[in-house]
Protein backbone atom coordinates (compact mmCIF):
# COMPACT_ATOMS: atom_id res chain seq x y z
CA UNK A 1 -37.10 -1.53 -39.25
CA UNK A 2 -38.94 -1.00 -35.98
CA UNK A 3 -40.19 -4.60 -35.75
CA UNK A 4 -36.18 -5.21 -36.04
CA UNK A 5 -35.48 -2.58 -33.40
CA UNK A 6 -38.07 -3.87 -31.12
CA UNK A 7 -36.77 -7.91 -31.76
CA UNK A 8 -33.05 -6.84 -30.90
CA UNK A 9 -34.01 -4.75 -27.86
CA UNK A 10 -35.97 -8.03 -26.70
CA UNK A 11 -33.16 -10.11 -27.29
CA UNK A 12 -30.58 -7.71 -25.60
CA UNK A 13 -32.45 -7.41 -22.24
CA UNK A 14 -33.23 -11.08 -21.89
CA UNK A 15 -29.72 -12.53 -22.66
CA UNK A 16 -29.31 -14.05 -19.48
CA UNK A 17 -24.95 -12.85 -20.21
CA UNK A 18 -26.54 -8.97 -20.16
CA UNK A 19 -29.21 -9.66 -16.71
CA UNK A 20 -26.23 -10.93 -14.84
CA UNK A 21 -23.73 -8.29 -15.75
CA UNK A 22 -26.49 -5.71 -14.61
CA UNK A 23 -26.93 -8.02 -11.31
CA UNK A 24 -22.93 -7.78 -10.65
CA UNK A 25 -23.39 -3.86 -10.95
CA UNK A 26 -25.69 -3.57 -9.04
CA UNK A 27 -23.93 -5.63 -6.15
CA UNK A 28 -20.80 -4.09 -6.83
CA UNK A 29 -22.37 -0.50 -5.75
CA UNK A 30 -23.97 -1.72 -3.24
CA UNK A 31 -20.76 -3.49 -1.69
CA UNK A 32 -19.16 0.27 -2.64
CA UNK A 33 -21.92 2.46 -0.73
CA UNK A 34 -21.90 -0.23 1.81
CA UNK A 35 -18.62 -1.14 2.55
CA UNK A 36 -16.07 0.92 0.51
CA UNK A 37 -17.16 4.50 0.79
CA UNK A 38 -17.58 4.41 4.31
CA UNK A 39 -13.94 3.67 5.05
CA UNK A 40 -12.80 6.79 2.64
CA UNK A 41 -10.38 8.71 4.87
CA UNK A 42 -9.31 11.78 3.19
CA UNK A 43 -6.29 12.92 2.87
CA UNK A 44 -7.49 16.53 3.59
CA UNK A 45 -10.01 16.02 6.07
CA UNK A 46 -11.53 17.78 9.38
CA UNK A 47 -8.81 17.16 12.08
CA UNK A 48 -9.04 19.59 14.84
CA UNK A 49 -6.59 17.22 16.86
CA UNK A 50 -4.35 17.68 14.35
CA UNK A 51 -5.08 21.55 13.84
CA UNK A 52 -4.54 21.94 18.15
CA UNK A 53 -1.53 20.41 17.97
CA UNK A 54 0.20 22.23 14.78
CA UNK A 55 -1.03 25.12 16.53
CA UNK A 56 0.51 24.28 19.86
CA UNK A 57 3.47 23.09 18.55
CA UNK A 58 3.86 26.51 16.66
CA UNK A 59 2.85 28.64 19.47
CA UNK A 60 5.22 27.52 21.83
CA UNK A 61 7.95 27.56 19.59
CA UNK A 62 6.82 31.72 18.61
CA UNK A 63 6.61 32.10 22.54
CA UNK A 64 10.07 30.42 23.35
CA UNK A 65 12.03 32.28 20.56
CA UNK A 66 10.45 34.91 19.83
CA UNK A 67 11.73 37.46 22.55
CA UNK A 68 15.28 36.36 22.27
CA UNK A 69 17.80 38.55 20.21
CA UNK A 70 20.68 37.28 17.42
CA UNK A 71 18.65 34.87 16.17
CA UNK A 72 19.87 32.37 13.80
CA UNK A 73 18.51 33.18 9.97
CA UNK A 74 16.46 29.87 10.07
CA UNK A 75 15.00 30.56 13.41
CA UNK A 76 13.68 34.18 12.26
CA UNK A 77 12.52 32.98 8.94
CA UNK A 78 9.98 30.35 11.06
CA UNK A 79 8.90 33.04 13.49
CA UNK A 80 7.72 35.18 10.26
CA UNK A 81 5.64 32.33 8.68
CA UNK A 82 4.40 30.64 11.73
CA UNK A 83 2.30 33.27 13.01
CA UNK A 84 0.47 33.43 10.62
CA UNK A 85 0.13 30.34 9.88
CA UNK A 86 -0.91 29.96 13.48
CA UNK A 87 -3.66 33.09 12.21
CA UNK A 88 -5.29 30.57 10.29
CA UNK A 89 -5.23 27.43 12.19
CA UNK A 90 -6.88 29.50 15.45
CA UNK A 91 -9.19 30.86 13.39
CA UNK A 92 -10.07 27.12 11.89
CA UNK A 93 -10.61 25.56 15.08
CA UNK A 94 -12.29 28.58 16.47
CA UNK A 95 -14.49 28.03 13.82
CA UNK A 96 -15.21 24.44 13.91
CA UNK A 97 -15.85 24.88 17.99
CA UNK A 98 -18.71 27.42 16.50
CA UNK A 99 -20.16 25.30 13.95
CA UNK A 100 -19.38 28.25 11.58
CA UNK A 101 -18.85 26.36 8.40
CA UNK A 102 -18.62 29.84 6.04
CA UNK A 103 -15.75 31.10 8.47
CA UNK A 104 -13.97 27.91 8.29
CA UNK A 105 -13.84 27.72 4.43
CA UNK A 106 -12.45 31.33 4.65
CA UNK A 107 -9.71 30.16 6.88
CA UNK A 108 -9.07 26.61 5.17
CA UNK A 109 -8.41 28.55 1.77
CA UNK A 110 -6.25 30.88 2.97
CA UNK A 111 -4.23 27.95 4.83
CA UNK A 112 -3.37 26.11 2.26
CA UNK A 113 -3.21 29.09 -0.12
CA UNK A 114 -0.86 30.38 2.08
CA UNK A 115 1.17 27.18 3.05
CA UNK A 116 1.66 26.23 -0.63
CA UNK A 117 3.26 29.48 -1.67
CA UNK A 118 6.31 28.46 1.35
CA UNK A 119 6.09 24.70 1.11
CA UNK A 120 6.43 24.41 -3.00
CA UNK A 121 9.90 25.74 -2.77
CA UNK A 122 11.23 24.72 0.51
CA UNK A 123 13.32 21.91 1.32
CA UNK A 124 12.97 22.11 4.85
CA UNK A 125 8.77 22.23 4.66
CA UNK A 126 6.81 19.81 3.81
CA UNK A 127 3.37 19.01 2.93
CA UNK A 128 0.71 16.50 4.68
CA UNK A 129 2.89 12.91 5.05
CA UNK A 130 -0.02 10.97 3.38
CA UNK A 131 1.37 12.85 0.10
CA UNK A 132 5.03 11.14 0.89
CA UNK A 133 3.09 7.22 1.57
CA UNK A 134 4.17 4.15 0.02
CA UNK A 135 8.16 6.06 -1.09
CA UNK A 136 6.01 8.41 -3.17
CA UNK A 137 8.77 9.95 -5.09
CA UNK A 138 6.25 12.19 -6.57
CA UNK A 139 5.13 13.52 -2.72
CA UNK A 140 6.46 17.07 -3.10
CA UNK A 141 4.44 17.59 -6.80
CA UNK A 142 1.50 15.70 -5.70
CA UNK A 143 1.20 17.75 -1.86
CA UNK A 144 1.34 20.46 -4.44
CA UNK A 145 -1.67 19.83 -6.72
CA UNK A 146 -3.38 18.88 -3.42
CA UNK A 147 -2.93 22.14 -1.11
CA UNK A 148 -3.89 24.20 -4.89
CA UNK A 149 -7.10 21.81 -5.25
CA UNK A 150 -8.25 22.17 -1.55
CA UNK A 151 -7.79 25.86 -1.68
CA UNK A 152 -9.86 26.40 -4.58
CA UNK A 153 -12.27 23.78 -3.77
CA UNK A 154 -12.70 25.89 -0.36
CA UNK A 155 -12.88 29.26 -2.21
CA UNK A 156 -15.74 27.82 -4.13
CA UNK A 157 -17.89 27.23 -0.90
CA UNK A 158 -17.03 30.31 0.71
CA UNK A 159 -18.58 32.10 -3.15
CA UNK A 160 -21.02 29.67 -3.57
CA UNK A 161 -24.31 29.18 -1.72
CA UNK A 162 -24.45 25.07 -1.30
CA UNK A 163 -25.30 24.15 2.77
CA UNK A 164 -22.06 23.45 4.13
CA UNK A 165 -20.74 20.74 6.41
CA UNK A 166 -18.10 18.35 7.24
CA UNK A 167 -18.85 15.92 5.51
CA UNK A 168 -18.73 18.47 2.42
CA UNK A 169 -15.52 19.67 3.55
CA UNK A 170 -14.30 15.76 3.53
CA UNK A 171 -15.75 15.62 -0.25
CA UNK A 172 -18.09 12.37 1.42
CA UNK A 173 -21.85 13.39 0.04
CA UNK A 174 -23.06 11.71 -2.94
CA UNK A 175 -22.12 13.99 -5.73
CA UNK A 176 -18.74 14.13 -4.69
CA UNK A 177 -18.20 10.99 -4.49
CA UNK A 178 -19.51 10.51 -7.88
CA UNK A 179 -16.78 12.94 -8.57
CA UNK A 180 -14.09 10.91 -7.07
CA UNK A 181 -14.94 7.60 -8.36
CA UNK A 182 -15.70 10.04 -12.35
CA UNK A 183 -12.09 10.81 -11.79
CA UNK A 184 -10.53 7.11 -10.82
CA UNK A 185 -12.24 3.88 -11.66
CA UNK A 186 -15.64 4.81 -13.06
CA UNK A 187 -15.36 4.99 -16.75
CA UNK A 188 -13.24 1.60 -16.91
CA UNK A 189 -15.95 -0.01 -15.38
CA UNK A 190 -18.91 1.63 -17.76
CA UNK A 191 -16.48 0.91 -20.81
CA UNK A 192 -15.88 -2.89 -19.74
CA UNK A 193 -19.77 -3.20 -19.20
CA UNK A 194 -20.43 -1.59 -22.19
CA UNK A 195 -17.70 -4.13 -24.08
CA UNK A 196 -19.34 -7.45 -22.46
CA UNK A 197 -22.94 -5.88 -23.27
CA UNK A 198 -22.19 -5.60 -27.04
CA UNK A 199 -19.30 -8.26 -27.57
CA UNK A 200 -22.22 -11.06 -29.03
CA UNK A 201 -24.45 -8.13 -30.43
CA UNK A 202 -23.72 -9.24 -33.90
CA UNK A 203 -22.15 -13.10 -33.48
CA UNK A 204 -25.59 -14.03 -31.61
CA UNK A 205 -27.36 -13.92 -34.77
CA UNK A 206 -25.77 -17.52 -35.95
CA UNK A 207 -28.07 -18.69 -33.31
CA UNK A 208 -31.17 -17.62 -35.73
CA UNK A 209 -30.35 -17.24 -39.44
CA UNK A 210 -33.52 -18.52 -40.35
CA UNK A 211 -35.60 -15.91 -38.27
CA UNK A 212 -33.47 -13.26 -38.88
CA UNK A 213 -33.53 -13.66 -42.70
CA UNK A 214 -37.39 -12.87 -42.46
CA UNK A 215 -36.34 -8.95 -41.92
CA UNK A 216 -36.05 -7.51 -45.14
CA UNK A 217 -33.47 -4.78 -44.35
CA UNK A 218 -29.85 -3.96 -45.38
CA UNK A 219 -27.46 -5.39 -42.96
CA UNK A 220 -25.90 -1.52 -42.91
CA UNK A 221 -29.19 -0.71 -40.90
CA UNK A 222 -29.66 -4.25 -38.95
CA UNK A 223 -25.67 -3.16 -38.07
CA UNK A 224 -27.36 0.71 -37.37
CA UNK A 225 -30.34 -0.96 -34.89
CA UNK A 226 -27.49 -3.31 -33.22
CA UNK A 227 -25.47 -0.39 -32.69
CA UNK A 228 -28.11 1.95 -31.15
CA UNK A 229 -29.75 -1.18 -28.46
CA UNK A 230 -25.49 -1.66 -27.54
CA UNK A 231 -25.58 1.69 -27.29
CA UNK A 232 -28.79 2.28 -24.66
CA UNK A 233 -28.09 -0.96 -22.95
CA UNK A 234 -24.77 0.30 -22.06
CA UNK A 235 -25.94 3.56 -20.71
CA UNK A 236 -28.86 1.60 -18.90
CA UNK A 237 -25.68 0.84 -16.75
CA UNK A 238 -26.32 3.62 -14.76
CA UNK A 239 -29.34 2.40 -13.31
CA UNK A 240 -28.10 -0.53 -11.20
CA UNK A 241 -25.30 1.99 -9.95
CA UNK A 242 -27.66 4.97 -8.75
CA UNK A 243 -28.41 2.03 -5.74
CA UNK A 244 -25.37 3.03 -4.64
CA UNK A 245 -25.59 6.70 -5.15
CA UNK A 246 -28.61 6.85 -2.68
CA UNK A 247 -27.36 4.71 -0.18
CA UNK A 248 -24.39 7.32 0.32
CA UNK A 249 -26.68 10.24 0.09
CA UNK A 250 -28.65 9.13 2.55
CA UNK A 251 -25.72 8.42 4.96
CA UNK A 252 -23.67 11.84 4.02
CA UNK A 253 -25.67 13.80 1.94
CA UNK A 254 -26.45 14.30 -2.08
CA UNK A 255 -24.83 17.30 -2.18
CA UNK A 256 -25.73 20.07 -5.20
CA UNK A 257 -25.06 20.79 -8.45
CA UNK A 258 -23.22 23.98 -8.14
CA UNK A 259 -20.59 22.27 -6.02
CA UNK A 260 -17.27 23.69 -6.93
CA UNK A 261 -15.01 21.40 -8.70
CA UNK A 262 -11.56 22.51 -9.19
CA UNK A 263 -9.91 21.93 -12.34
CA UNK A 264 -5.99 22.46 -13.05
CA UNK A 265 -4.94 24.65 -16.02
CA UNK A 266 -1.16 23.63 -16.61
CA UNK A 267 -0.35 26.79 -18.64
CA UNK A 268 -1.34 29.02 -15.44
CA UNK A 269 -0.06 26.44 -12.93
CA UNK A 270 -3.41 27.36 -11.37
CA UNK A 271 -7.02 26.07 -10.51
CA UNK A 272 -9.98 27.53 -11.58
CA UNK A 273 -13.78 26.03 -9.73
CA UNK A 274 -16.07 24.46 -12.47
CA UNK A 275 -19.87 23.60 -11.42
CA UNK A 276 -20.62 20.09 -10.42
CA UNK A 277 -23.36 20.29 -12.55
CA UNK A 278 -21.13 20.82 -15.59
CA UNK A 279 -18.39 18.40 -14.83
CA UNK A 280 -20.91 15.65 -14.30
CA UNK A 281 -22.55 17.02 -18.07
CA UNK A 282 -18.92 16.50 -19.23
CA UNK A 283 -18.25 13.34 -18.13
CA UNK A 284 -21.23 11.83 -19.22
CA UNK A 285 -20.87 13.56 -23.07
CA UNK A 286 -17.54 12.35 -23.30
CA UNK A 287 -18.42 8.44 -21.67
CA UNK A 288 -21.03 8.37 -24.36
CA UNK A 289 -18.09 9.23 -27.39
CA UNK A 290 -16.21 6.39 -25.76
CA UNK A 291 -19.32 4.03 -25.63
CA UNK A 292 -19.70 4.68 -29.22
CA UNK A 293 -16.46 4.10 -30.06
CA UNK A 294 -15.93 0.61 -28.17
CA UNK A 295 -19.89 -0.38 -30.10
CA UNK A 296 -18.24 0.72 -33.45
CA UNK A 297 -15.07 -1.11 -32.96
CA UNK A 298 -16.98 -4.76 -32.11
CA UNK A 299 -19.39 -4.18 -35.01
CA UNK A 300 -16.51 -3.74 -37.29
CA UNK A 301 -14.50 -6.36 -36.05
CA UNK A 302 -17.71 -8.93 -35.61
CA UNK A 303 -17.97 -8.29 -39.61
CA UNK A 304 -14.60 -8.85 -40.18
CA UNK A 305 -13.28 -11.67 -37.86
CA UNK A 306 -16.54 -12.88 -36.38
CA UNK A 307 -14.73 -14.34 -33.23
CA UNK A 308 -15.94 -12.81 -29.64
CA UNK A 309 -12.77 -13.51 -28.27
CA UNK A 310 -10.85 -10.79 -30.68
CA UNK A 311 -13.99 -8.23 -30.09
CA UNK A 312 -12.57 -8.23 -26.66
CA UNK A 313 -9.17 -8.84 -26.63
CA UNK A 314 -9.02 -5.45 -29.14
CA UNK A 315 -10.98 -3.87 -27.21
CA UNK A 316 -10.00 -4.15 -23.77
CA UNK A 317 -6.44 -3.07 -25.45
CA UNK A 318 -7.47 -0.21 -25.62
CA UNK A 319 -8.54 0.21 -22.61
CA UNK A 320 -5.55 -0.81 -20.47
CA UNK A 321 -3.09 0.56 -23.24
CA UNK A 322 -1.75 3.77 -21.43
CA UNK A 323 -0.91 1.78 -18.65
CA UNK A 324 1.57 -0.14 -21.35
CA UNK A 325 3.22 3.22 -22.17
CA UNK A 326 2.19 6.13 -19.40
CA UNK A 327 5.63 8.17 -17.44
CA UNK A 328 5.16 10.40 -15.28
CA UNK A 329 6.13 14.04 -17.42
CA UNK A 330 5.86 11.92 -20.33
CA UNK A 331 4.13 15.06 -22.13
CA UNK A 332 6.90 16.93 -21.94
CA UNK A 333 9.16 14.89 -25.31
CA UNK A 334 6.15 13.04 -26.40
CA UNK A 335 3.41 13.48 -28.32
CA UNK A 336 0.86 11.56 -25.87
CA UNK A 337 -2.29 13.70 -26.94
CA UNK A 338 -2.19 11.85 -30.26
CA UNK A 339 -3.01 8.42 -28.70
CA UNK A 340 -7.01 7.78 -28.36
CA UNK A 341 -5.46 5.72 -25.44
CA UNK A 342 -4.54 8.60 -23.61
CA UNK A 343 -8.26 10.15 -22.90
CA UNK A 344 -9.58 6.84 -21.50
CA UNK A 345 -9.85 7.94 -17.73
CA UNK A 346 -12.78 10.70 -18.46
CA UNK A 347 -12.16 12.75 -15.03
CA UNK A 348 -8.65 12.87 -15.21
CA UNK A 349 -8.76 14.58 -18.30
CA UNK A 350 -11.39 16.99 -17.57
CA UNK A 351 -10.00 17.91 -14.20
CA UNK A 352 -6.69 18.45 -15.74
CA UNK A 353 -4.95 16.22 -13.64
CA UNK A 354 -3.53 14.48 -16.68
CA UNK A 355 -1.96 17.68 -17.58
CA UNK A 356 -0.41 17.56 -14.46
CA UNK A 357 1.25 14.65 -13.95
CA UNK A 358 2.33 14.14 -17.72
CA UNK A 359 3.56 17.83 -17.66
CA UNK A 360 1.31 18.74 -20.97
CA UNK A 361 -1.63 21.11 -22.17
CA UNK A 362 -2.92 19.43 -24.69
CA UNK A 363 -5.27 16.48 -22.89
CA UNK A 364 -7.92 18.55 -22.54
CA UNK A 365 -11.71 17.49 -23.16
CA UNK A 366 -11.88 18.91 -26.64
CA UNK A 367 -9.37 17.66 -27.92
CA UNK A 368 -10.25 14.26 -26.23
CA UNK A 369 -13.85 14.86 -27.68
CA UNK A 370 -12.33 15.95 -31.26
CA UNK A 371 -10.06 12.77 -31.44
CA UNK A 372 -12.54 9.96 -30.06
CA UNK A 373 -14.91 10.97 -32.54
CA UNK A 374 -13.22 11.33 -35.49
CA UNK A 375 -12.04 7.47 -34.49
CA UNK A 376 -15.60 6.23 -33.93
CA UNK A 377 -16.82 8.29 -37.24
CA UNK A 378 -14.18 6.40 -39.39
CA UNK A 379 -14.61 2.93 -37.76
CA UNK A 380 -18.44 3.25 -38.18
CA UNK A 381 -17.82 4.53 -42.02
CA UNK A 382 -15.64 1.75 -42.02
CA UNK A 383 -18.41 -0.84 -40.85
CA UNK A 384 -20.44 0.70 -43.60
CA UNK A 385 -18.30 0.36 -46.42
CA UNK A 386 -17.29 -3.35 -45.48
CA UNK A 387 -21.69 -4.66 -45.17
CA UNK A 388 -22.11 -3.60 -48.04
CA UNK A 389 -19.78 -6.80 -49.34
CA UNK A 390 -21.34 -9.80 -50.03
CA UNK A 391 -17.82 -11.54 -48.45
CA UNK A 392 -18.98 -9.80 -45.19
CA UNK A 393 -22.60 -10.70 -44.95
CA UNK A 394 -24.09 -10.76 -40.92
CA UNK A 395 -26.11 -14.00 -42.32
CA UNK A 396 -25.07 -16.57 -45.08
């Protein structure tokens, strides 16, 4: 079985299909660390402009108003939130002018602790206007999650003891961008790899019956070796994308592993800091399950239909099918947690912000990790009962 194991490992990393999908993933992080990352402009970022002239804008206001008497209701209801609003922004820009990065945090927590508890209600206050972009009609919810994130993200430095700077504060170093791009695009990408890696795992072998037939093993552990090369080849992924990652630490910074990342409970309505170190963990446990899953499915279906085309056309289904179905607040009168579909953007679910914007509890990564690998357990028990069939042979 090891001479097996050895031949298909051989075979994987010399397909010339598997060098060049490496080659593209490797360009496309360097093109990211290069060209995309770079231009990342936060919509929370380290504007003392803009902080000067808030705080202007509010202090002449306070000065111009604030001695007169029989006030209208509106006007006295601004004078008691804007000074200390104004408390906070001085003491941010103050800070920044002092390169004092642990007094800033204080003040950045408190400001958009503070401004969230009078925006989230208020129809006359809003939140930042990059919420509101492209006729967001989601703005007011999303400036929400936003100003609770950033708060907790900046309580978690202020506890914490990671070296602080701006480009920290901007979420630009290495590790948090991994986190950005973990909670967005990432796992598509490592799931489509791994898809193309394994689609002609099993299928190839019509290219050698002859050879093939001269390993004297049962196809259930030819299918076993198959699945565990898919399996590291896939995760080899990584490799050709850590270019990228030190290209961007280099520029901004790696970062550390007890970096708070804040994750959204919807039961509380609040955000708690997990360790960078243990969302990153997460991610990558729960990346794996999928991996095994998608390797599972094309083994099955490369016994069953033997046609690459329908390896991929199933699989990348499920990949794009909660785009078919997703609502916002869907969770709320459906049962979305029951679709494996639903736990295909990794971050999102750890993070919570699936919870948030489909208004449910029950995406969490548990569940996500119960339900993905019960599905890969049955498809693979599946696999096992159908090569055992003499209809379903890998060689004839």
């Amino acid at each position: 079985m090891w001479s097996y194991f050895k031949w298909e490992l051989r075979q994987f990393f010399t397909n010339k299909k598997n060098i060049a999908l490496y080659v593209i993933l490797l360009f496309l992080a360097l093109y990211f660390a290069l060209k995309v990352a770079p231009a990342y402009e936060p919509i929370e970022k380290v504007d003392v402009a803009e902080m000067e002239a808030r705080y202007e804008t509010r202090d002449d206001f306070n000065r111009s108003v604030g001695g007169r008497k029989n006030k209208h209701t509106e006007v006295v209801y601004a004078l008691s939130i804007f000074l200390q609003w104004n408390n906070y922004d001085k003491a941010r820009i103050e800070a920044i002018g002092e390169k004092d990065y642990i007094k800033y945090a204080k003040a950045t927590a408190k400001w958009y602790r503070y401004s969230d508890e009078y925006i989230v209600n208020s129809k006359e206050l809003f939140y930042n206007p990059l919420y509101y972009s492209y006729d967001n009609n989601f703005g007011h919810a999303d400036g929400h999650y936003g100003y609770g994130y950033t708060s907790s993200r900046f309580t978690g430095y202020v506890e914490g003891n990671s070296k602080l700077s701006i480009e920290l504060f901007e979420e630009r170093t290495a590790l948090q961008t991994l986190q950005r791009l973990l909670n967005s695009y990432l796992p598509v990408v490592l799931f489509i790899s791994c898809i193309l890696f394994s689609v002609d795992i099993v299928l190839k072998d019509r290219r050698y019956p002859s050879l093939l037939k001269g390993f004297p093993i049962a196809d259930w552990k030819k299918l076993y070796m198959k699945g565990l090369v898919a399996f590291l080849g896939s995760i080899m992924a990584f490799i050709p994308l850590c270019a990228g990652f030190i290209i961007i630490g280099l520029e901004n910074g790696f970062g550390d592993f007890s970096l708070p990342v804040p994750i959204y409970s919807y039961i509380e309505e609040t955000f708690t800091n997990m360790t960078m170190g243990t969302f990153i963990l997460k991610n990558t446990l729960f990346i794996s399950v999928w991996i095994l899953f998608f390797i599972a499915i094309i083994l099955f279906l490369s016994l069953i239909v033997k046609a690459e085309f329908i390896n991929l056309f199933v699989s990348f289904i499920v990949i794009v099918a909660e785009w078919l179905y997703s609502d916002r607040g869907m969770g709320a009168y459906t049962d979305i947690e029951r679709y494996p579909t639903s736990f295909v953007q990794v971050g999102q679910i750890i993070s919570g912000y699936k919870n948030f914007i489909y208004e449910s509890w029950h995406l969490t990564y548990q569940n996500g990790l119960i339900i993905i690998g019960s599905c890969t357990l049955i498809v693979m028990i599946l696999t096992l009962i159908v090569s055992q069939s003499k209809r379903f042979k890998l060689i004839t």
